[in-house]
N, C-alpha and C. Protein backbone atom coordinates (compact mmCIF):
# COMPACT_ATOMS: atom_id res chain seq x y z
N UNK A 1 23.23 -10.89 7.27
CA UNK A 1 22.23 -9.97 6.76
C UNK A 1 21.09 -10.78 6.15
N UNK A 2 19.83 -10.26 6.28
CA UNK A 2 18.47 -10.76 5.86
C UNK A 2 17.75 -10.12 5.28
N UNK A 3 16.41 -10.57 4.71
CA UNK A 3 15.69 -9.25 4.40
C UNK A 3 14.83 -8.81 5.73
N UNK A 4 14.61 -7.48 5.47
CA UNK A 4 13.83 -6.57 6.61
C UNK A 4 12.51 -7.19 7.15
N UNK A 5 11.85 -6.72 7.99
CA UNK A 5 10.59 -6.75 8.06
C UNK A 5 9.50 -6.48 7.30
N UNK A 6 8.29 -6.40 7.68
CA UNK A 6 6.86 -6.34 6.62
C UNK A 6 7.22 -4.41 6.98
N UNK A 7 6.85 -3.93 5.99
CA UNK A 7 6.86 -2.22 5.89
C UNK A 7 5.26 -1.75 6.79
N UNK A 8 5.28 -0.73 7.71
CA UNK A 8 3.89 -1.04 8.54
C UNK A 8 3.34 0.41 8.15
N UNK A 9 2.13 0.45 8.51
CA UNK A 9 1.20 1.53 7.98
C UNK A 9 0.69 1.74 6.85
N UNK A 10 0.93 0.36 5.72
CA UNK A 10 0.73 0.56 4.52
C UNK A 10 -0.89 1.45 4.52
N UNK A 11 -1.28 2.58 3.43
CA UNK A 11 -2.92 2.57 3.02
C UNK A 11 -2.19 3.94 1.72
N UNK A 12 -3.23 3.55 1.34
CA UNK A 12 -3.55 4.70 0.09
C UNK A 12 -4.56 6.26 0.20
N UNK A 13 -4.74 6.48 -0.69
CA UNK A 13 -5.89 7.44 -1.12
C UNK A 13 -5.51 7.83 -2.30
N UNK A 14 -6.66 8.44 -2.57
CA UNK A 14 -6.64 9.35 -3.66
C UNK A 14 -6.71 10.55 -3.91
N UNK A 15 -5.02 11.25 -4.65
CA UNK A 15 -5.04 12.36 -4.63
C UNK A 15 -5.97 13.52 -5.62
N UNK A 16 -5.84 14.82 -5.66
CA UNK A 16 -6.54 15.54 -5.90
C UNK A 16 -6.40 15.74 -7.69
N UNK A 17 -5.71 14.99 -8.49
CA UNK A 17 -5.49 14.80 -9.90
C UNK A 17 -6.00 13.68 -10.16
N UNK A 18 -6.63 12.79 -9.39
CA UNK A 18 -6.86 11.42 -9.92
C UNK A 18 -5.55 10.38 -9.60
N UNK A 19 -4.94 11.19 -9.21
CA UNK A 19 -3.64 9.59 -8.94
C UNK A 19 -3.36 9.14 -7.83
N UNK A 20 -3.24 7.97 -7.78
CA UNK A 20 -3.90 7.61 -5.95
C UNK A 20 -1.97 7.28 -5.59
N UNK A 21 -2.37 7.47 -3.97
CA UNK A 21 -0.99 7.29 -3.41
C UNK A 21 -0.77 6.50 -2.45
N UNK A 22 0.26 5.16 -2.86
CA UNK A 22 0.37 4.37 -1.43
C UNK A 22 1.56 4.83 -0.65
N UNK A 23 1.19 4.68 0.65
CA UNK A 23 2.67 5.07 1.66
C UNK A 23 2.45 4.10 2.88
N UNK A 24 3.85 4.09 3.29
CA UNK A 24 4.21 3.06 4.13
C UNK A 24 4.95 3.96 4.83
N UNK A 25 5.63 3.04 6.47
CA UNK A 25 6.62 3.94 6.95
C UNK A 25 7.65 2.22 6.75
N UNK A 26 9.06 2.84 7.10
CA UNK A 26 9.88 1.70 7.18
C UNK A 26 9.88 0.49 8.49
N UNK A 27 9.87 -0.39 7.56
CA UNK A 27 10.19 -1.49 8.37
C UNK A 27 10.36 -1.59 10.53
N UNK A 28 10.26 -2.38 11.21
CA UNK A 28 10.57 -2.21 12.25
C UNK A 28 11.91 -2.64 12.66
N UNK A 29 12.33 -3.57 11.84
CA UNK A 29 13.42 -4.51 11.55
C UNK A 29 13.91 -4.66 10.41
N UNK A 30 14.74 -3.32 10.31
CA UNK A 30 15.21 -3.60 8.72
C UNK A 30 16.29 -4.30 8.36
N UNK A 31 17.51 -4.85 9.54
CA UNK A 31 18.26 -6.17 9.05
C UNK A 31 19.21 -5.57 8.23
N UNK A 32 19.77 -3.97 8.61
CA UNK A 32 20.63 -3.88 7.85
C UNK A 32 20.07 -2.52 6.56
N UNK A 33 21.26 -1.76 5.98
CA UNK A 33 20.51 -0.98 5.15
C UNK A 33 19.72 -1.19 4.20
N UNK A 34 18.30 -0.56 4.06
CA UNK A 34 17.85 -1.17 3.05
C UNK A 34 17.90 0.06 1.87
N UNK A 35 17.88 -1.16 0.66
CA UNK A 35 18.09 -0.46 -0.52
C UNK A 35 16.75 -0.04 -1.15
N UNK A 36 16.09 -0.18 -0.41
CA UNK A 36 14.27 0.34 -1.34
C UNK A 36 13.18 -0.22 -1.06
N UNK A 37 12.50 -0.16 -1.92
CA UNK A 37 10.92 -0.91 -1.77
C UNK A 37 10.42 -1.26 -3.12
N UNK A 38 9.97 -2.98 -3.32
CA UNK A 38 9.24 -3.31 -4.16
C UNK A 38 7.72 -3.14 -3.65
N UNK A 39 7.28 -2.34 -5.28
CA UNK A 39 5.62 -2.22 -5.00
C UNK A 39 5.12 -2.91 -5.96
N UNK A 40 4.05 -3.73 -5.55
CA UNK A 40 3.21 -4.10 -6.68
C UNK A 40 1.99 -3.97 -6.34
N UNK A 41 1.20 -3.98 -7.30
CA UNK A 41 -0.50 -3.53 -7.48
C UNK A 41 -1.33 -4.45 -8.35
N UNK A 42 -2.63 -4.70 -7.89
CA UNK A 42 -3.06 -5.79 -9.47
C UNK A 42 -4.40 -5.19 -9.14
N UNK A 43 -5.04 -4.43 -9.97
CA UNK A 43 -6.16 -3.91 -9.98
C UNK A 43 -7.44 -5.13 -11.29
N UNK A 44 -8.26 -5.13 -10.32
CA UNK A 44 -9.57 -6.08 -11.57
C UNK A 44 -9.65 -6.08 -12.92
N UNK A 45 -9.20 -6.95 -13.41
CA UNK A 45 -8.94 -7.19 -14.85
C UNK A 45 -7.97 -6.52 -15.92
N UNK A 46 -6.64 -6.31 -15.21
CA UNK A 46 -5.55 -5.77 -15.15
C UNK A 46 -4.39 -6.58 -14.68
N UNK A 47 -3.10 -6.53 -15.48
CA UNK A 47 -2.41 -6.96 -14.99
C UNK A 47 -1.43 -6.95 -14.03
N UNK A 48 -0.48 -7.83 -12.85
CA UNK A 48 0.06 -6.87 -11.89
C UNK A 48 1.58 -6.49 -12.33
N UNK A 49 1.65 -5.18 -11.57
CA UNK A 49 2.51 -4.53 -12.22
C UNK A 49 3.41 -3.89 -11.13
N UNK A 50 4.70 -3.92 -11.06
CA UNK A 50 5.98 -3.66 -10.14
C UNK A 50 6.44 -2.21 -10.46
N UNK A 51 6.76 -1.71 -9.13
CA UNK A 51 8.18 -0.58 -9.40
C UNK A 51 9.01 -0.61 -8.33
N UNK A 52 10.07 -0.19 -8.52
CA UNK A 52 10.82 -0.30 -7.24
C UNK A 52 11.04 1.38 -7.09
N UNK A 53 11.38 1.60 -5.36
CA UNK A 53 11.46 2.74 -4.83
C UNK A 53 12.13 2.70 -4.04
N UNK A 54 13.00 3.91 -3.90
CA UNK A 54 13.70 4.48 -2.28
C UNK A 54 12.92 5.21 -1.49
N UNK A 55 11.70 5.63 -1.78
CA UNK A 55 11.19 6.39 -0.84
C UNK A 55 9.89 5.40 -0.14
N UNK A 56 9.03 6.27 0.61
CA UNK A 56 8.24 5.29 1.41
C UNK A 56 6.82 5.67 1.05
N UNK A 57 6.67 6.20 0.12
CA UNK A 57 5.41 6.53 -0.79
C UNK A 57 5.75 6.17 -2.22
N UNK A 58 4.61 6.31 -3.63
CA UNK A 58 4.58 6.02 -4.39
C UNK A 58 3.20 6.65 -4.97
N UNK A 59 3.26 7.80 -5.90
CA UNK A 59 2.14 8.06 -6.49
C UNK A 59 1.84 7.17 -8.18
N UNK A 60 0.73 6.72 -8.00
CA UNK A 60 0.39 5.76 -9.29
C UNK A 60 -0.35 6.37 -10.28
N UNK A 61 -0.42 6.30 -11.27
CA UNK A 61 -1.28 6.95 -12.67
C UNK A 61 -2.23 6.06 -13.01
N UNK A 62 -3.59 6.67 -13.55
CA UNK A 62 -4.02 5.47 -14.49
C UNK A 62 -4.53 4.85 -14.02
N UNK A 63 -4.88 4.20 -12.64
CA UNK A 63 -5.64 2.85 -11.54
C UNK A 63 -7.00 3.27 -12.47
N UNK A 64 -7.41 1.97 -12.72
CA UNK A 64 -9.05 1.67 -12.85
C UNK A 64 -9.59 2.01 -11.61
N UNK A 65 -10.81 2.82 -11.60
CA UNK A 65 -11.76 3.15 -10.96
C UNK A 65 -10.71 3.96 -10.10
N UNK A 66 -9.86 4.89 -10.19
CA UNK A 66 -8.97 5.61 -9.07
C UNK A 66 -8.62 4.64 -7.89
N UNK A 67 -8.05 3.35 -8.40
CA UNK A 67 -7.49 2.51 -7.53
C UNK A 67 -8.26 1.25 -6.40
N UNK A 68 -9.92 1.62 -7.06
CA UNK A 68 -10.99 0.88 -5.91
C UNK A 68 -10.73 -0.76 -6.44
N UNK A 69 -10.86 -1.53 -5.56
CA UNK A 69 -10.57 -3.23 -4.92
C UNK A 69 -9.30 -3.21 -5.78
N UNK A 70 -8.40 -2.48 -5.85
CA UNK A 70 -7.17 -3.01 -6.43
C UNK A 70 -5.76 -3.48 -4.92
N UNK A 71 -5.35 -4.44 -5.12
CA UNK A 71 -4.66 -5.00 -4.40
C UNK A 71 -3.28 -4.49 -4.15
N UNK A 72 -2.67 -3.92 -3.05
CA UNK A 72 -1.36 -3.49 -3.55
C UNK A 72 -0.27 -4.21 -2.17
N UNK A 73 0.76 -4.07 -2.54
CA UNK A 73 1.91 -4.65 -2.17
C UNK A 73 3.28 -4.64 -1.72
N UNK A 74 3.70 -4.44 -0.47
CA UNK A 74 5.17 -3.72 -0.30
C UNK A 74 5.89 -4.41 0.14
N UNK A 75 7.26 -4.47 0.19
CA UNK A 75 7.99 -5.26 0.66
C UNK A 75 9.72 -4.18 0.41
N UNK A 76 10.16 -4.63 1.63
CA UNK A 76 11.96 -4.08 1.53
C UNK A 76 12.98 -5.11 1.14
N UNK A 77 13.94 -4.10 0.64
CA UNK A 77 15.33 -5.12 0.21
C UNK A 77 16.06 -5.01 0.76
N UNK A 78 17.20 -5.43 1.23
CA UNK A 78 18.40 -5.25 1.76
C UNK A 78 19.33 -5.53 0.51
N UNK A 79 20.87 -4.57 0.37
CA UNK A 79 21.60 -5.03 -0.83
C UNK A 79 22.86 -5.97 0.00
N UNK A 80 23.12 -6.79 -0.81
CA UNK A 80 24.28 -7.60 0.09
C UNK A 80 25.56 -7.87 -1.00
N UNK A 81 26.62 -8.53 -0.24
CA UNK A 81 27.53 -8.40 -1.50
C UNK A 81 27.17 -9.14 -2.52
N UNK A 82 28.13 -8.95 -3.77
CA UNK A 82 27.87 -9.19 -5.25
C UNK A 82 26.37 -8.82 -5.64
N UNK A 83 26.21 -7.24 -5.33
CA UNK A 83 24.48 -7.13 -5.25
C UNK A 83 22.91 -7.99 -5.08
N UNK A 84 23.80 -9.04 -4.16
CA UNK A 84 22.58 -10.07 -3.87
C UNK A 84 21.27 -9.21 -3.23
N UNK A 85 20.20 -9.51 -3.71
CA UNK A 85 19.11 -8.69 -2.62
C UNK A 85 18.52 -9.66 -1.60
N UNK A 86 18.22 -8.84 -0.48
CA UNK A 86 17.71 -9.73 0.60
C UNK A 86 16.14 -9.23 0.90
N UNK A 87 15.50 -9.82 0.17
CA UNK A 87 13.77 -9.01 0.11
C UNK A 87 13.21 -9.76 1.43
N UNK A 88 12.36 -8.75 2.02
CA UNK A 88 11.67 -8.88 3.25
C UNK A 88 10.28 -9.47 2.93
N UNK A 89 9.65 -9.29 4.25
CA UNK A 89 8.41 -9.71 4.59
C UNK A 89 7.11 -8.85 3.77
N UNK A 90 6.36 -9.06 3.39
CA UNK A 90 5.36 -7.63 2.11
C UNK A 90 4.45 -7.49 3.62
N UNK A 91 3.49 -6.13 3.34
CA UNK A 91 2.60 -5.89 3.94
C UNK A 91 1.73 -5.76 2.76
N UNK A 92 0.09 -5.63 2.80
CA UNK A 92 -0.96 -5.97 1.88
C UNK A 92 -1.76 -5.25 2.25
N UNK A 93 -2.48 -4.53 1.31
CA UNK A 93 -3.90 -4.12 1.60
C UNK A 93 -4.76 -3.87 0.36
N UNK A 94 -5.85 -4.59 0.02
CA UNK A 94 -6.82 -3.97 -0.72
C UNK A 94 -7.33 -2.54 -0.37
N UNK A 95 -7.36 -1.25 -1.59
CA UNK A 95 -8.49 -0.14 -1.16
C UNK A 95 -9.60 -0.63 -1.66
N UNK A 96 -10.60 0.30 -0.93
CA UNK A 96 -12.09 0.15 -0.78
C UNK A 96 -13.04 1.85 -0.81
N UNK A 97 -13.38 1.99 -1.53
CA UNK A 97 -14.03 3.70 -1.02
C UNK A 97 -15.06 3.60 -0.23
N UNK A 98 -14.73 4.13 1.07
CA UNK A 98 -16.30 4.29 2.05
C UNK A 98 -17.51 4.00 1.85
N UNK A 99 -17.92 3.40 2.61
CA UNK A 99 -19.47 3.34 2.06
C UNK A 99 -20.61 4.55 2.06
N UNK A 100 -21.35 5.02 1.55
CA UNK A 100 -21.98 6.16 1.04
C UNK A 100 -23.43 5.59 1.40
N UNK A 101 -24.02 6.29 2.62
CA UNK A 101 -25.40 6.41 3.39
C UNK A 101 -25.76 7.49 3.31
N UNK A 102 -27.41 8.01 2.55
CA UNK A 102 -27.81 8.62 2.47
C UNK A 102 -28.54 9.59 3.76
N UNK A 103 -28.05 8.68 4.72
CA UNK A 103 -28.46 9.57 6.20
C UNK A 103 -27.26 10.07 6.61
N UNK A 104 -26.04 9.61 6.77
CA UNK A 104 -24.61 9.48 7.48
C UNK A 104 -23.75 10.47 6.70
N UNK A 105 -23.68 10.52 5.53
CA UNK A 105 -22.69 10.34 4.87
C UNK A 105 -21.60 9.52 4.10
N UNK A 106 -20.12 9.48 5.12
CA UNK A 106 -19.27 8.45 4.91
C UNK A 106 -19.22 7.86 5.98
N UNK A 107 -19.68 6.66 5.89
CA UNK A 107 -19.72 5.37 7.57
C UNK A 107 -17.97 4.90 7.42
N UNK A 108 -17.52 5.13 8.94
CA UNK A 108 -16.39 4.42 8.88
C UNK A 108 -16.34 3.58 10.06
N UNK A 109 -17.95 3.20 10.35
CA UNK A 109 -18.13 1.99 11.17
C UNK A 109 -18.02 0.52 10.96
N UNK A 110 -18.31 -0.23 11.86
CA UNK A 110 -18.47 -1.69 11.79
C UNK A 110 -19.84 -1.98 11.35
N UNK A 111 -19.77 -3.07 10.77
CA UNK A 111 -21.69 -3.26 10.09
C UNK A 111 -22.21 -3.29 12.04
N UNK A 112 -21.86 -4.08 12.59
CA UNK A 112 -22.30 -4.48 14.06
C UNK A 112 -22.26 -3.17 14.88
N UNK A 113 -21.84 -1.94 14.76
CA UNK A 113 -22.05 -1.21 15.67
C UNK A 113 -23.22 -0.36 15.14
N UNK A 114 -23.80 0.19 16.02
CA UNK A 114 -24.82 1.52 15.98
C UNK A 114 -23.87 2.98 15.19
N UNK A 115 -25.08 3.31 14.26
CA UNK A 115 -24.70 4.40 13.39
C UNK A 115 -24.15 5.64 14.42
N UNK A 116 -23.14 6.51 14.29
CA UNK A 116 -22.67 7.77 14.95
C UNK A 116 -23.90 8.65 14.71
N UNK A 117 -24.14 8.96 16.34
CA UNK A 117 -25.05 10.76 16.58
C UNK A 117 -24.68 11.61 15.87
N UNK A 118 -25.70 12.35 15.26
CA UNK A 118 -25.62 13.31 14.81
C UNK A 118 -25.60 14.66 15.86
């Protein structure tokens, strides 16, 4: 037994109270049952901060700026005997809030491509 794979689909948003939510789906290769998910987060001038989970989401309280350039972090465990853990591969993603064009709206283009028809 090993630890799992990187957890795939990681992204966030922000829900409708102010508390933003990361979700993942499981692993592709989980190596065995896994016992959860370590999350961590380190938002700008803040310190980083862990929880562990069984599920494949995680709603957070409190993020500076509702979670914008804060860094977050997942990774699976596997439990093995004498409760050894077997932690996997993390997946990563900084959020970012859309960029805001006063012609467009919300651009969810490439700087290099041509703006979407109206």
């Amino acid at each position: 037994m090993g630890g799992p794979s990187a957890p795939t689909d990681l992204n966030g948003k922000i829900l409708d109270n102010d508390d933003f939510l990361v979700s993942w789906r499981r692993p592709g290769r989980p190596a065995g049952p896994l016992g959860g998910y370590m999350v961590s987060w380190k938002c700008p001038g803040a310190e980083e901060i862990s929880a562990i989970t069984a599920e494949t989401q995680l709603a957070l309280k409190d993020l500076p700026n509702k979670g914008t350039n804060c860094k977050f972090l997942v990774k699976g465990f596997n439990l093995g005997p004498w409760d050894h853990q077997f932690v996997g591969d993390s997946a990563e993603f900084s959020f970012q809030l859309p960029k805001r064009s006063l012609w467009w709206g919300f651009e969810d283009h490439d700087e290099d491509s041509p703006p979407p028809r109206a």
